[in-house]
Protein backbone atom coordinates (compact mmCIF):
# COMPACT_ATOMS: atom_id res chain seq x y z
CA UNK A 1 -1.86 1.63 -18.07
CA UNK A 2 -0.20 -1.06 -15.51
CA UNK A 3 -1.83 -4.18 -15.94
CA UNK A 4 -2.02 -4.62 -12.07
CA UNK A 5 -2.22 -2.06 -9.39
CA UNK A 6 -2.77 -2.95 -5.68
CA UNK A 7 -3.61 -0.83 -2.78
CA UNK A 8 -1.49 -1.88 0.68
CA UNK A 9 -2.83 -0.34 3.76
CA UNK A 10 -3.87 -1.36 6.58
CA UNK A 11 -6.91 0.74 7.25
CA UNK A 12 -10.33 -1.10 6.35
CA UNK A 13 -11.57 0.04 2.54
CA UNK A 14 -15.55 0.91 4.46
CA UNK A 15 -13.21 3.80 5.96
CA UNK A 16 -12.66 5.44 2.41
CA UNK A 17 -15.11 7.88 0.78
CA UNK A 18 -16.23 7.79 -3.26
CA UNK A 19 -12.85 8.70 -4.33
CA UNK A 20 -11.11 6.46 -2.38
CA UNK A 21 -9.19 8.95 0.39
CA UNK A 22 -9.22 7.22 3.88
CA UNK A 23 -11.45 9.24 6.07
CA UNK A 24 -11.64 7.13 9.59
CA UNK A 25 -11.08 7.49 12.73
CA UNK A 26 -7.89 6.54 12.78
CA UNK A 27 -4.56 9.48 11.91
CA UNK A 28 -3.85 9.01 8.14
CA UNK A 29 -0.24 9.18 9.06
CA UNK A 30 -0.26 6.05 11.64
CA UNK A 31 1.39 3.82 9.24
CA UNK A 32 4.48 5.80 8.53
CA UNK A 33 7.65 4.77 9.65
CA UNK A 34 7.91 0.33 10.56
CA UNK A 35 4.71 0.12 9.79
CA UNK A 36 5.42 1.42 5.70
CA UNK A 37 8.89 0.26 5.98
CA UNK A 38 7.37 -3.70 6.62
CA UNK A 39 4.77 -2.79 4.00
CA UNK A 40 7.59 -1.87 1.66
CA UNK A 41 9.72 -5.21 2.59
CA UNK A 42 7.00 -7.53 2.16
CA UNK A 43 6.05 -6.13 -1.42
CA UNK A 44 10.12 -6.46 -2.22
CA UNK A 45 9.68 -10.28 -1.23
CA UNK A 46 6.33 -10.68 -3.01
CA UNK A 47 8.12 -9.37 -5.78
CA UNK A 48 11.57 -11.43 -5.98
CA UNK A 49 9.72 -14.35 -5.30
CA UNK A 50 7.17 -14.44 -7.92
CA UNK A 51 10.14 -13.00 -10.86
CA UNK A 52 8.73 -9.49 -11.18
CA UNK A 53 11.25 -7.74 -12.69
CA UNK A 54 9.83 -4.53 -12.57
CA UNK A 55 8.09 -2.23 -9.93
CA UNK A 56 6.77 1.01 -9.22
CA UNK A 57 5.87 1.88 -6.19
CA UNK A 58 4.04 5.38 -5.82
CA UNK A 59 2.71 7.87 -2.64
CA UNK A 60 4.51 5.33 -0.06
């Protein structure tokens, strides 16, 4: 078990149902592309900057 797992997305968590699939209004897909690329930059940073030296990143 990872000691820490974190959930980037920019839809609002009230939009998920009990097992935690995204069911707004919004497309599901909406973030691909620059949107998931910035996510995926900005978790690099977060990363290098606070010494992680390891990182899994899964389903981006």
């Amino acid at each position: 078990m990872l000691p820490y797992v974190y959930q980037v997305t920019k839809y609002d968590p009230a939009d998920r149902d009990q097992h935690g699939h995204y069911a707004g209004a919004e497309p599901a897909t909406s973030d691909h592309g620059p949107v998931e690329a910035a996510y995926l930059q900005a978790i690099a940073a977060f990363a290098e900057e606070t010494g992680v030296d390891q990182l899994t990143i899964r389903e981006p």
